[in-house]
N, C-alpha and C. Protein backbone atom coordinates (compact mmCIF):
# COMPACT_ATOMS: atom_id res chain seq x y z
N UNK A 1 0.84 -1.17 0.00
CA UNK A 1 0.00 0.00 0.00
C UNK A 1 0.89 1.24 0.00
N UNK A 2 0.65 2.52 -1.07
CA UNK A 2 1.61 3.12 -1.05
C UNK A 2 0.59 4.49 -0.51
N UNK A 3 1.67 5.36 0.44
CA UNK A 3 1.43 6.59 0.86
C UNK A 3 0.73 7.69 0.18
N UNK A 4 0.02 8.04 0.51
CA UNK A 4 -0.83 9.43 -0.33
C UNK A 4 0.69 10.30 -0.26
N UNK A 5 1.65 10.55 0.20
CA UNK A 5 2.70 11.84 0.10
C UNK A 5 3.46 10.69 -1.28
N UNK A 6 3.53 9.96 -1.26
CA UNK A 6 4.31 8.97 -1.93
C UNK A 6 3.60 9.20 -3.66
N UNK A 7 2.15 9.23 -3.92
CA UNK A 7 1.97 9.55 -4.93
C UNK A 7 1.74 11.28 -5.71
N UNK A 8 1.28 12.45 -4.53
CA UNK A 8 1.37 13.48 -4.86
C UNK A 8 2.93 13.88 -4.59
N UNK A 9 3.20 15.06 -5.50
CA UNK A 9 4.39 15.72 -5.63
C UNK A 9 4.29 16.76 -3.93
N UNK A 10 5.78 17.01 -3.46
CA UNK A 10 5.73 17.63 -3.05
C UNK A 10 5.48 19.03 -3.13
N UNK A 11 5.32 20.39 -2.24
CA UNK A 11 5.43 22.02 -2.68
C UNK A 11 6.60 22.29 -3.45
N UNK A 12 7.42 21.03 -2.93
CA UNK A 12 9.35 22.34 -3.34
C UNK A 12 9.08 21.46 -5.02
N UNK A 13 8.70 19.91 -5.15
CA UNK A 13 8.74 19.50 -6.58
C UNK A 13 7.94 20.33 -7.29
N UNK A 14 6.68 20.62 -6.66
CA UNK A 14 5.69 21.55 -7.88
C UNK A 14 6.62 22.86 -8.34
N UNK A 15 7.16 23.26 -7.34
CA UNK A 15 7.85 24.48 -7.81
C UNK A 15 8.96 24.26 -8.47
N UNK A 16 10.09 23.19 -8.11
CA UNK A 16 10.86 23.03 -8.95
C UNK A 16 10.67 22.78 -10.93
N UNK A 17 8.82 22.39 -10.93
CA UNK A 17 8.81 22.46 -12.27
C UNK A 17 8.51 23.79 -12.55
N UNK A 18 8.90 24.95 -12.30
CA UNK A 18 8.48 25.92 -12.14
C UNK A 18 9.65 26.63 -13.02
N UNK A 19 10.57 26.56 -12.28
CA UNK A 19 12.12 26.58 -12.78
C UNK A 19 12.40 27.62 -13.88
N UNK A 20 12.08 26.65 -15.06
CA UNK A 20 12.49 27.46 -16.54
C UNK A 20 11.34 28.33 -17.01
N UNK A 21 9.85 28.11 -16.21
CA UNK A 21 8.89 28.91 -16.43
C UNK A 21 8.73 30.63 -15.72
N UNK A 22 9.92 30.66 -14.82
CA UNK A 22 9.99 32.49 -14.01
C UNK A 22 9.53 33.29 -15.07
N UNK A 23 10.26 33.13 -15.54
CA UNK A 23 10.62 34.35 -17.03
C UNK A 23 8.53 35.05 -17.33
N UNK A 24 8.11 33.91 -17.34
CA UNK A 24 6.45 33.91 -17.81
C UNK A 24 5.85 34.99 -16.75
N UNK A 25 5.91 34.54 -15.10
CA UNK A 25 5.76 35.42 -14.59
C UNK A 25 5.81 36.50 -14.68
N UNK A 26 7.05 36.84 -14.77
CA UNK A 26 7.85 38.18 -15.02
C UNK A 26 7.22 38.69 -15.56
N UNK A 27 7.00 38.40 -17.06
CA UNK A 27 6.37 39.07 -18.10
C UNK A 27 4.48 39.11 -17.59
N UNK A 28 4.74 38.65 -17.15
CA UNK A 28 2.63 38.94 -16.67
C UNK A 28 2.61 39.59 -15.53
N UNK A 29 3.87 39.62 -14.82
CA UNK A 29 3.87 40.85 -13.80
C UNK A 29 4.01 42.16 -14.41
N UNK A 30 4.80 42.29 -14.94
CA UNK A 30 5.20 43.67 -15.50
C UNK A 30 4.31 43.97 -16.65
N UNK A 31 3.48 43.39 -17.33
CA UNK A 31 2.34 43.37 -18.20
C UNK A 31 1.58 44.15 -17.22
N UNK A 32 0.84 43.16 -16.45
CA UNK A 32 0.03 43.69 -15.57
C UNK A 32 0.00 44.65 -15.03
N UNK A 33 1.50 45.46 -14.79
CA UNK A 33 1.98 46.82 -13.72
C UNK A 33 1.68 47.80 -15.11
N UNK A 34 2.01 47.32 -16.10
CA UNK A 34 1.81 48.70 -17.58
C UNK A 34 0.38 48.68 -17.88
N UNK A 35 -0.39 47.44 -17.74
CA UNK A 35 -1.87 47.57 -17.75
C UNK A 35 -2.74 48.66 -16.54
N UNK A 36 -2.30 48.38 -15.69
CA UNK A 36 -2.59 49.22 -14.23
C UNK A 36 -2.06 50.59 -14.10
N UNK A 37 -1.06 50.86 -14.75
CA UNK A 37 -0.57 52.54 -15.06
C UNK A 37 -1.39 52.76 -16.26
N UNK A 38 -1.74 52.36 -17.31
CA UNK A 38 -2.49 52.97 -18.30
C UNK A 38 -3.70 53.28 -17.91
N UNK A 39 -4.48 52.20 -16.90
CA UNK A 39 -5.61 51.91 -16.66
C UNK A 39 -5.86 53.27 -15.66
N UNK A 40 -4.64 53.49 -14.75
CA UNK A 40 -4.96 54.91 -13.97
C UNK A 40 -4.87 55.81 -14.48
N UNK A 41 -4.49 56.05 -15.82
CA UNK A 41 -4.39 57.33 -16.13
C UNK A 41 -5.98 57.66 -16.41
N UNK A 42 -6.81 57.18 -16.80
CA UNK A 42 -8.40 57.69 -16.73
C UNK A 42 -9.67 56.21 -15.94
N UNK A 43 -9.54 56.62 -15.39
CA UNK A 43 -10.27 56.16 -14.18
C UNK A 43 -11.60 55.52 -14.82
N UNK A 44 -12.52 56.54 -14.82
CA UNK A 44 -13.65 56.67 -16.01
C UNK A 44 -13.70 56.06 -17.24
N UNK A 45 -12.64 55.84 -18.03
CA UNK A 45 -12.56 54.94 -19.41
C UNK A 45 -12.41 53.24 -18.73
N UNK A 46 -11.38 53.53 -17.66
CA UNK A 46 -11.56 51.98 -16.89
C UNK A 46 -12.68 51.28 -16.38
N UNK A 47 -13.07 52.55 -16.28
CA UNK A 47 -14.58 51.73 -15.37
C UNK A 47 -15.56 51.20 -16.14
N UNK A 48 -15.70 52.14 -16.91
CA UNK A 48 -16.78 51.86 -18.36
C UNK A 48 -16.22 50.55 -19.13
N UNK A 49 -15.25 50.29 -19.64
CA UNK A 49 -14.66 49.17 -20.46
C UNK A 49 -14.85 48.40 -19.59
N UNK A 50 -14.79 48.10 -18.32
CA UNK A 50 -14.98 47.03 -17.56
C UNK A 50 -16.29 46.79 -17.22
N UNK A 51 -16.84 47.65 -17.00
CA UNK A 51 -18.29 47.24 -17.06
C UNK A 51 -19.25 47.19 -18.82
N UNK A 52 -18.46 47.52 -19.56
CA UNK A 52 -19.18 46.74 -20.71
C UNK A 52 -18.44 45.05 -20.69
N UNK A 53 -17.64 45.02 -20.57
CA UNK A 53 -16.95 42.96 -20.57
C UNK A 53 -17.93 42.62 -19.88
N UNK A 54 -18.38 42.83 -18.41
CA UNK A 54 -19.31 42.31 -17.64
C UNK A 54 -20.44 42.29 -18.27
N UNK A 55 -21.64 43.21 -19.12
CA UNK A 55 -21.98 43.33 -19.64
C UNK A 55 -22.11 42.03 -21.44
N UNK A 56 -20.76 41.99 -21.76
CA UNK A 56 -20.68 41.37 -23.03
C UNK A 56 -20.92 39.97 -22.04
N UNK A 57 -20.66 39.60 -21.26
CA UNK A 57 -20.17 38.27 -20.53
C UNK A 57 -21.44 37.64 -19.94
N UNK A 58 -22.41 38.87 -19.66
CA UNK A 58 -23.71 38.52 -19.27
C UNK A 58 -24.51 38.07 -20.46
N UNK A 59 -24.03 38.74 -22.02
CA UNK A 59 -24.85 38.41 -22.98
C UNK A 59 -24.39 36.99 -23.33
N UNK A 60 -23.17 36.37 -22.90
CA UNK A 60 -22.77 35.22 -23.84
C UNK A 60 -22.99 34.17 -23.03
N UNK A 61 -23.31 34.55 -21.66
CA UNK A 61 -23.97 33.46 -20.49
C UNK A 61 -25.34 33.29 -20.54
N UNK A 62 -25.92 34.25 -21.05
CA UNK A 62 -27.25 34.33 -21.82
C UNK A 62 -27.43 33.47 -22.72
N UNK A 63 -26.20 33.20 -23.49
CA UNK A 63 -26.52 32.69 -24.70
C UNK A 63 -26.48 31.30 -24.19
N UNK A 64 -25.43 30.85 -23.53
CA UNK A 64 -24.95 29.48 -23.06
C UNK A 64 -26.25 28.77 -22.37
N UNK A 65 -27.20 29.59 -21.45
CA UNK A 65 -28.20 29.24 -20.71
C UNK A 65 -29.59 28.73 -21.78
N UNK A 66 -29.37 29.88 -23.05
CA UNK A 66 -30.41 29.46 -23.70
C UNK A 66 -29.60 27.86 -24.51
N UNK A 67 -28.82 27.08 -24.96
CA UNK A 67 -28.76 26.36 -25.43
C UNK A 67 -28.73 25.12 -24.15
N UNK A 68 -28.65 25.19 -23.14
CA UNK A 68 -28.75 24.55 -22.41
C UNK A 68 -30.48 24.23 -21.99
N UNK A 69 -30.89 25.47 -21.59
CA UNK A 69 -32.63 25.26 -21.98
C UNK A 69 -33.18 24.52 -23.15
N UNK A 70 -32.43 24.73 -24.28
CA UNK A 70 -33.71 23.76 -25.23
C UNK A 70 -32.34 22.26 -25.15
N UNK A 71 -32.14 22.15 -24.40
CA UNK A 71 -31.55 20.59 -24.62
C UNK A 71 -31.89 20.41 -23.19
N UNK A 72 -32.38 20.44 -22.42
CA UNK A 72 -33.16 20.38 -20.95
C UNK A 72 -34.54 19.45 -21.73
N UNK A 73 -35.05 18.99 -20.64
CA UNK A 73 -36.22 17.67 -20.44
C UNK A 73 -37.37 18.38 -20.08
N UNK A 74 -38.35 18.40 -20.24
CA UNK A 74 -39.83 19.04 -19.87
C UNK A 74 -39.81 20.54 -19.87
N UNK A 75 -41.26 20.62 -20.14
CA UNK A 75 -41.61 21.73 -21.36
C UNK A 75 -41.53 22.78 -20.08
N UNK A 76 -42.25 22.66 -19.46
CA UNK A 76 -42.11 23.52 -17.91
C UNK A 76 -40.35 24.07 -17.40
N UNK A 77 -39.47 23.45 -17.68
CA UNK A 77 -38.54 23.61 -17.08
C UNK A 77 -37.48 24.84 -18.57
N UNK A 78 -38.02 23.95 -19.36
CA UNK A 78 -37.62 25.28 -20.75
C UNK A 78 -37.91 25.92 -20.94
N UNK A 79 -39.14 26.57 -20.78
CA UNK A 79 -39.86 27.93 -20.34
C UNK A 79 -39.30 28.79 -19.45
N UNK A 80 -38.94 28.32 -18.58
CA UNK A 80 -38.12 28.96 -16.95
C UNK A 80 -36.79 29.18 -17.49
N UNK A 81 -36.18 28.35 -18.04
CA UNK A 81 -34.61 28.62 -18.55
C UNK A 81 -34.63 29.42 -19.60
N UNK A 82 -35.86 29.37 -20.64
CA UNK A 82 -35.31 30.66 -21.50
C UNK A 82 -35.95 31.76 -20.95
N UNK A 83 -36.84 32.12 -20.49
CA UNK A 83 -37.12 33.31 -19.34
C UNK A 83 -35.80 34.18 -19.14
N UNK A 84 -35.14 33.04 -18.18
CA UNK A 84 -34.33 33.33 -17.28
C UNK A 84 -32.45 33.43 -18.67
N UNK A 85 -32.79 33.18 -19.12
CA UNK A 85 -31.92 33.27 -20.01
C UNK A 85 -32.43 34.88 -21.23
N UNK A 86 -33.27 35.08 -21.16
CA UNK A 86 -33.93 36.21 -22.28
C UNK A 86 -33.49 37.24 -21.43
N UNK A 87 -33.81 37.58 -19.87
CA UNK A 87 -33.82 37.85 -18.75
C UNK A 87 -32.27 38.57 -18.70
N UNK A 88 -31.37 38.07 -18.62
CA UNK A 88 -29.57 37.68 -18.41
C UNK A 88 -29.23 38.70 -19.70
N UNK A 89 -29.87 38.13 -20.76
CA UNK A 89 -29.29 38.67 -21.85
C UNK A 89 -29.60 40.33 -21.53
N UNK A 90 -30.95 40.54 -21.98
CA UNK A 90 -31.11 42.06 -21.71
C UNK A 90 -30.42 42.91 -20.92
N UNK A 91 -30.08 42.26 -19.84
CA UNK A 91 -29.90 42.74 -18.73
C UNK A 91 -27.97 42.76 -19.07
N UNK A 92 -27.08 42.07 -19.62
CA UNK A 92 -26.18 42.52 -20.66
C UNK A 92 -26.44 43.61 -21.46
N UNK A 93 -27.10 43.46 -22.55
CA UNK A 93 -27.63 44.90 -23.30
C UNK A 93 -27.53 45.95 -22.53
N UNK A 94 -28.28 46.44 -21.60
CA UNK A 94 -28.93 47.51 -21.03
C UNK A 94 -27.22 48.06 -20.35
N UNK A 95 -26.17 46.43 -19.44
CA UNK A 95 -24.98 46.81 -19.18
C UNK A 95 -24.25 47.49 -20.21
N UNK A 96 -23.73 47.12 -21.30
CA UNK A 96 -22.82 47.34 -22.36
C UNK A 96 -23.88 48.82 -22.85
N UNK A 97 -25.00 48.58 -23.52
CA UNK A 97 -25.66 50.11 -24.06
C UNK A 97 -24.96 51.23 -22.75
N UNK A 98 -25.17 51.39 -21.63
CA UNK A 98 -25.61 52.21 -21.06
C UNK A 98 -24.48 51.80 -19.57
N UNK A 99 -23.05 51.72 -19.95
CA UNK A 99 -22.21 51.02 -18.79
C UNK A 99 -22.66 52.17 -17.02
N UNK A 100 -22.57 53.70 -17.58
CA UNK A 100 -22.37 54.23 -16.62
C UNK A 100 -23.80 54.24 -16.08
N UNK A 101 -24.72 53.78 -16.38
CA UNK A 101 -26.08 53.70 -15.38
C UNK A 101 -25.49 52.04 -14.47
N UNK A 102 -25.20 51.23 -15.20
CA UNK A 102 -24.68 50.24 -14.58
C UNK A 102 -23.81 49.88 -13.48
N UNK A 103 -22.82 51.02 -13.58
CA UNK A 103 -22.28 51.30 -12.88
C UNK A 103 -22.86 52.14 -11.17
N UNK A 104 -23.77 53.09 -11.66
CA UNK A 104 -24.37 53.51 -10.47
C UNK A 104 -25.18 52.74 -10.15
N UNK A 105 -25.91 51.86 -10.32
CA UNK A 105 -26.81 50.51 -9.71
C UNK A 105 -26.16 49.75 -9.07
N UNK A 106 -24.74 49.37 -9.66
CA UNK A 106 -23.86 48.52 -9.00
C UNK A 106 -23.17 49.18 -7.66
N UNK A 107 -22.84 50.06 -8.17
CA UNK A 107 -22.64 51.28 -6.76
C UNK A 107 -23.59 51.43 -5.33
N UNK A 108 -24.57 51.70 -5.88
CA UNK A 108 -26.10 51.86 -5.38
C UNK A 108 -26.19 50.40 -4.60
N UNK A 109 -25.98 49.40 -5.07
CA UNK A 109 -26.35 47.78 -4.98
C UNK A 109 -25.39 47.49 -3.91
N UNK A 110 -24.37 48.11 -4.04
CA UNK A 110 -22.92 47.80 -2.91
C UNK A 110 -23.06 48.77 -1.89
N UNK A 111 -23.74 49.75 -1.94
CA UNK A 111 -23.69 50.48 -0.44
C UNK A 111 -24.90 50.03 0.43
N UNK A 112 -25.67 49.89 -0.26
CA UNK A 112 -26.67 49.09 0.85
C UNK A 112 -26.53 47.85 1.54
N UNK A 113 -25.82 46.50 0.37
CA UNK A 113 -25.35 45.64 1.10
C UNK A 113 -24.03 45.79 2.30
N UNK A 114 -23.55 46.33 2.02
CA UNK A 114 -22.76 47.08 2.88
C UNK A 114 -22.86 47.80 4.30
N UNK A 115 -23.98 48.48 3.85
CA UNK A 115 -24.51 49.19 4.68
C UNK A 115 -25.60 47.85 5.55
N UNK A 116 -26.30 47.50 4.84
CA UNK A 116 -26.84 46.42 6.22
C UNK A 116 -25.55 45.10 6.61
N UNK A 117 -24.96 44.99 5.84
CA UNK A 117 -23.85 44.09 6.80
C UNK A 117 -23.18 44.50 7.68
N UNK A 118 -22.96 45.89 7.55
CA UNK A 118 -22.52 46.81 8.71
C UNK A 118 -23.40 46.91 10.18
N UNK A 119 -24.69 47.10 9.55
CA UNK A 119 -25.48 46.95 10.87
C UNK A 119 -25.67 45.29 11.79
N UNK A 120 -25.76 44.50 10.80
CA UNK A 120 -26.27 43.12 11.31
C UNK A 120 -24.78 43.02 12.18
N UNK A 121 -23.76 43.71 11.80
CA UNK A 121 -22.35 43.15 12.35
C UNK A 121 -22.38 43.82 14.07
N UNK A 122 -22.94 45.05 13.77
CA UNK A 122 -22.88 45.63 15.08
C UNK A 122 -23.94 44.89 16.39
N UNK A 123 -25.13 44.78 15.47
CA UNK A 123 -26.07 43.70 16.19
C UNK A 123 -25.59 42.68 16.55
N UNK A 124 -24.68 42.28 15.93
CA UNK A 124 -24.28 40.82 16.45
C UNK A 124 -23.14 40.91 17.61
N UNK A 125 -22.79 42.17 17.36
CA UNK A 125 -21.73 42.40 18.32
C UNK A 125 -22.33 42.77 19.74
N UNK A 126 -23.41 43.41 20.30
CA UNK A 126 -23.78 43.37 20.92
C UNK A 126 -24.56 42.56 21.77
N UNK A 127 -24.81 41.93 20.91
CA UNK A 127 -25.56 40.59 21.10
C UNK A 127 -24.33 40.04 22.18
N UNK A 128 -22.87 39.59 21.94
CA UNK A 128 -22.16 39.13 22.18
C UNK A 128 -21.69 39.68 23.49
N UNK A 129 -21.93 41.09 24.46
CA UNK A 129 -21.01 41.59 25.11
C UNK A 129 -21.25 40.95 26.54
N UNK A 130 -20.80 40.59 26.71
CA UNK A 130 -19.47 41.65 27.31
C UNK A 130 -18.50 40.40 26.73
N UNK A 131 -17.71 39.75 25.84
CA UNK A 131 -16.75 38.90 25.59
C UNK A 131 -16.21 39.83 25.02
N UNK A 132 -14.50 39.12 24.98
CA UNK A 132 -13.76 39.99 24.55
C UNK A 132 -13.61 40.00 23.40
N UNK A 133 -13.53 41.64 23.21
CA UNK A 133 -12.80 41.64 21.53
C UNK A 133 -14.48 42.48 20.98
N UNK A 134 -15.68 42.33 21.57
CA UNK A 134 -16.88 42.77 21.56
C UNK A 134 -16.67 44.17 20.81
N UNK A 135 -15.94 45.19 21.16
CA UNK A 135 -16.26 46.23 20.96
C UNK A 135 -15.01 46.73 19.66
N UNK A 136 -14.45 45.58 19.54
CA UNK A 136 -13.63 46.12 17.91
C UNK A 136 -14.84 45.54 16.87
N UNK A 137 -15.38 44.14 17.38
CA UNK A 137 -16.98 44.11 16.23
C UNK A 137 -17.36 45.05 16.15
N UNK A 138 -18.09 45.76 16.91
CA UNK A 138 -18.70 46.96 16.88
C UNK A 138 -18.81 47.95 15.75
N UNK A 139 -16.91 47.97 16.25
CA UNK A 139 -16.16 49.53 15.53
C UNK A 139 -15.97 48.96 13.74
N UNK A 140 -15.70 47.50 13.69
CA UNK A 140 -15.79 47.25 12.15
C UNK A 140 -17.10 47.28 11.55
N UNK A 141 -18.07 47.05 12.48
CA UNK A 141 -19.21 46.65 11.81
C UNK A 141 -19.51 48.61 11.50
N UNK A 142 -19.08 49.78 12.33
CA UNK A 142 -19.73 50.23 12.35
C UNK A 142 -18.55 51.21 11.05
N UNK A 143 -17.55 50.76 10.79
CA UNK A 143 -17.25 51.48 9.34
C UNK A 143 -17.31 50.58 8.20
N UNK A 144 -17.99 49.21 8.25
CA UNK A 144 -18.55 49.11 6.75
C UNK A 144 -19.84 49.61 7.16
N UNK A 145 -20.33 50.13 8.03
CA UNK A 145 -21.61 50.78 7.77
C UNK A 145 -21.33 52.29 6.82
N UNK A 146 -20.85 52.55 7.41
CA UNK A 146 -20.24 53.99 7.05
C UNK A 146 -19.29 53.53 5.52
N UNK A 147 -18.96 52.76 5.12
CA UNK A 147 -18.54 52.76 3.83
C UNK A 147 -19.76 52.34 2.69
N UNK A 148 -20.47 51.73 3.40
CA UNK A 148 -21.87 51.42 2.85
C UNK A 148 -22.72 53.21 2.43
N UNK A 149 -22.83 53.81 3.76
CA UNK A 149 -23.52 54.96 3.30
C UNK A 149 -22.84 55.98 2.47
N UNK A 150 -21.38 55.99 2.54
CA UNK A 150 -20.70 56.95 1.62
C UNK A 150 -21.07 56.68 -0.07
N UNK A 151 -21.39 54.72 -0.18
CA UNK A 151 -21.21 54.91 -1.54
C UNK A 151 -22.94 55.05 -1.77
N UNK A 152 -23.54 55.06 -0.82
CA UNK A 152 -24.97 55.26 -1.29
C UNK A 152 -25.44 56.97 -1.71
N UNK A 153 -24.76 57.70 -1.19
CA UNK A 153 -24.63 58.95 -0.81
C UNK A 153 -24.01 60.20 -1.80
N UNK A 154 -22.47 59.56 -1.95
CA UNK A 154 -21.80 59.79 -3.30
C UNK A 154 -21.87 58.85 -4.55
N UNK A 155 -23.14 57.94 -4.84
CA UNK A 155 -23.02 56.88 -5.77
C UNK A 155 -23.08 57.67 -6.67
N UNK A 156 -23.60 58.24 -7.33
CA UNK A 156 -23.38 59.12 -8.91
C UNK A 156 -21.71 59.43 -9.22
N UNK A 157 -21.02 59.98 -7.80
CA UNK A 157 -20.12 60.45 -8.07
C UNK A 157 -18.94 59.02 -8.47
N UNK A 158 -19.26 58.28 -7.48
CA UNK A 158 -18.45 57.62 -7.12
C UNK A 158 -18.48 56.42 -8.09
N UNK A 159 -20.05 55.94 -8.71
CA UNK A 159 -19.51 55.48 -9.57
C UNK A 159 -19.00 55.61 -11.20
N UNK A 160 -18.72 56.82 -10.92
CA UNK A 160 -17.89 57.33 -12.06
C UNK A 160 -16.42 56.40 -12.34
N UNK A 161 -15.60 56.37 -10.98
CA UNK A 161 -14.18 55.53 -11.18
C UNK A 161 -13.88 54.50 -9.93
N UNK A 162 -15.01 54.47 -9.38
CA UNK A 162 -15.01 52.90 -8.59
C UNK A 162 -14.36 51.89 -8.87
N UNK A 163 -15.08 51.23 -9.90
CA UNK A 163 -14.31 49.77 -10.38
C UNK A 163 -13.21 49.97 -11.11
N UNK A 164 -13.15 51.36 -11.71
CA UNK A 164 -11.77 51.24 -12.82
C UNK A 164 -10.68 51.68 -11.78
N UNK A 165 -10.87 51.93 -10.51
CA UNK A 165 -9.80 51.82 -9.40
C UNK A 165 -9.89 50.59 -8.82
N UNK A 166 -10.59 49.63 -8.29
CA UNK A 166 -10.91 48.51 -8.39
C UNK A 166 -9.80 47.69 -8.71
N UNK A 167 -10.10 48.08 -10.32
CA UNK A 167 -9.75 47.43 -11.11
C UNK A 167 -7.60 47.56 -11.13
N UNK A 168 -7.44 48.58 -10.95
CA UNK A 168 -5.91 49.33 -11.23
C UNK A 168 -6.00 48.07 -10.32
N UNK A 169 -6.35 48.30 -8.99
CA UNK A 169 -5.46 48.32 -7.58
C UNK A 169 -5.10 46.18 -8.00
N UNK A 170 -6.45 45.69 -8.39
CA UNK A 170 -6.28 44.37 -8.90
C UNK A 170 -5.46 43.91 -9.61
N UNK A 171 -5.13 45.33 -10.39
CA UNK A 171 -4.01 44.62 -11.58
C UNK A 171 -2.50 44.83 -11.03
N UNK A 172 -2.60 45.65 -10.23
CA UNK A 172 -1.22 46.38 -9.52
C UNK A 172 -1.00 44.87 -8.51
N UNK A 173 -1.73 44.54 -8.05
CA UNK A 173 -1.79 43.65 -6.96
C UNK A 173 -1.30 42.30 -7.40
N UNK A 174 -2.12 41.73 -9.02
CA UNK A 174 -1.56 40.63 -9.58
C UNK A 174 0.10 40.81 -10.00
N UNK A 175 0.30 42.38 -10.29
CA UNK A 175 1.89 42.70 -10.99
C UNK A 175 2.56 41.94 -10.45
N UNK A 176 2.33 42.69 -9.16
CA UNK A 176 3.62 42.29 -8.12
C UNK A 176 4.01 41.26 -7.84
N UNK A 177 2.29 40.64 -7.34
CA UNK A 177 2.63 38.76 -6.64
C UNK A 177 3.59 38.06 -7.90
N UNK A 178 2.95 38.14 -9.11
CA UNK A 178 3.69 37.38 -10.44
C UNK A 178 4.80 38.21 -10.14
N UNK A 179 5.72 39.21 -10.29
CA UNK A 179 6.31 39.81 -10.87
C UNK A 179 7.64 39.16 -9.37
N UNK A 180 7.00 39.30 -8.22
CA UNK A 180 7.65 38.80 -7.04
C UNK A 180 7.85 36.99 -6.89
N UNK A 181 6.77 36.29 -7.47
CA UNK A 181 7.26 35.11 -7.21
C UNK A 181 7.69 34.22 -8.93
N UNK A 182 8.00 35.08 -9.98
CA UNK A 182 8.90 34.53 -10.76
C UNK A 182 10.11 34.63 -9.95
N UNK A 183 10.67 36.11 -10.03
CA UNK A 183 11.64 36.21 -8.95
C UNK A 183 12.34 35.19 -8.13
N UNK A 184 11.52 35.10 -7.52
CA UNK A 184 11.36 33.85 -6.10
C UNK A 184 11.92 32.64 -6.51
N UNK A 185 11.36 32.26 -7.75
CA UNK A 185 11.89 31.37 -8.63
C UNK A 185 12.83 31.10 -9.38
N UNK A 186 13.65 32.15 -9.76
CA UNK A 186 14.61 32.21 -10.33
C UNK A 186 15.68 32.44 -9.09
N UNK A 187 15.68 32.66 -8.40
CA UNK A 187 16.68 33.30 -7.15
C UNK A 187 16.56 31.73 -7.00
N UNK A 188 15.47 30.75 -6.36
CA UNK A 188 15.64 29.78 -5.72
C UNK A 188 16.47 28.34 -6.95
N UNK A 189 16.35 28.94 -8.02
CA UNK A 189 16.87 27.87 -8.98
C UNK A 189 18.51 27.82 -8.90
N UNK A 190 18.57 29.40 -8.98
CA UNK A 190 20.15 29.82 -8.99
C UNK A 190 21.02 29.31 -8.00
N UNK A 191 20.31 29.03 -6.54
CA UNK A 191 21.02 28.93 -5.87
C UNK A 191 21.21 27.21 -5.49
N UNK A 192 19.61 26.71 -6.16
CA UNK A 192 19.96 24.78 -6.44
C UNK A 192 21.16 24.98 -7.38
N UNK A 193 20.92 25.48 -8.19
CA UNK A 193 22.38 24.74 -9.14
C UNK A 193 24.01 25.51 -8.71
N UNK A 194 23.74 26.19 -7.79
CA UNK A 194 24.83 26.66 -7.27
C UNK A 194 25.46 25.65 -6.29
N UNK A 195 24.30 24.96 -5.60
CA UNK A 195 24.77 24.09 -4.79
C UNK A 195 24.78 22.82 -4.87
N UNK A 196 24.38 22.48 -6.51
CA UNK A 196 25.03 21.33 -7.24
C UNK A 196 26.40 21.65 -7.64
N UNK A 197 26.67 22.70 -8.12
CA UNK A 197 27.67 22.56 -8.58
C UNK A 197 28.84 22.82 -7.41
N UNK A 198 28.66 23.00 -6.30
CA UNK A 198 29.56 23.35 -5.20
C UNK A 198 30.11 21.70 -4.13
């Protein structure tokens, strides 16, 4: 009977096949860091292009749902799926036609959830007292409340460059990790074959 460690690879083997692949990183880190500086230079063009993809992505999941509906079993249940598929699509359209209303709904849509997870958090925190730690719940619950009402408040404004900052900070964020653990990888190769050859 052989060991479950015995048939999966170890962390250091997965990475060692990693090896001659750094270079890839690299390049999708530093991709990513020139995507994220372009992307900040207008905030507003980011946001919009990203919320039309979401938009295009809703129409082609639309589409996927309707071919899945007419290859579905009973007449009742294909009715509901293309509904719900006619439904998806539009609701793409209306994204891509018209990104920056989309954008303030989505805005609009995130400060309220926000805003009541903020409250249920504080409720729950009280619920809880006197244990410790009670009153930092509180204080978190009580600034996603407060980040909840800012975007309900400034949503017109705000969702002007929301997601296309969002979006930078995501791409800035992927730069690095890739851009840091090719790195990682190449430093750690250099120094196996340094200490083969030593």
């Amino acid at each position: 009977m052989t060991m479950a460690s015995e048939i999966r690879p170890s962390l250091g083997d997965a990475i060692r096949t990693l090896d001659g692949k750094w270079g890839w990183f690299v390049a999708a880190g530093v991709i990513e860091l020139i995507v994220a500086g372009i992307a900040s230079t207008n905030l507003v063009l980011a946001n919009l292009t990203s919320v039309e993809v979401i938009g295009a992505a809703m129409m082609v999941g639309g589409g996927a749902q309707i071919v899945h509906a007419v290859s579905a079993r009973g007449a009742q249940r294909v009715l509901f799926w293309l509904l719900s598929s006619v439904i998806y699509i539009v609701a793409g359209v209306i994204v891509v036609y018209d990104p920056l209303l989309a954008s303030y709904e989505l805005v609009l849509l995130a400060g309220f959830f926000l805003g009541g997870a903020g409250l249920v958090r504080v409720l729950a925190a009280v619920q809880t007292r006197p244990a410790a730690g009670w009153r930092w719940i509180v204080a978190a619950g009580l600034v996603t409340f407060a980040v909840g009402v800012v975007l309900i408040v400034g949503s017109r404004g705000i969702a002007l460059w929301l997601f296309g900052a969002l979006l930078v900070v995501d791409f800035v964020m992927q730069g690095w990790s890739n851009l840091a653990f090719g790195l990682a990888i190449k430093v750690r190769a250099v120094r196996r074959s340094r200490r083969k050859a030593a």
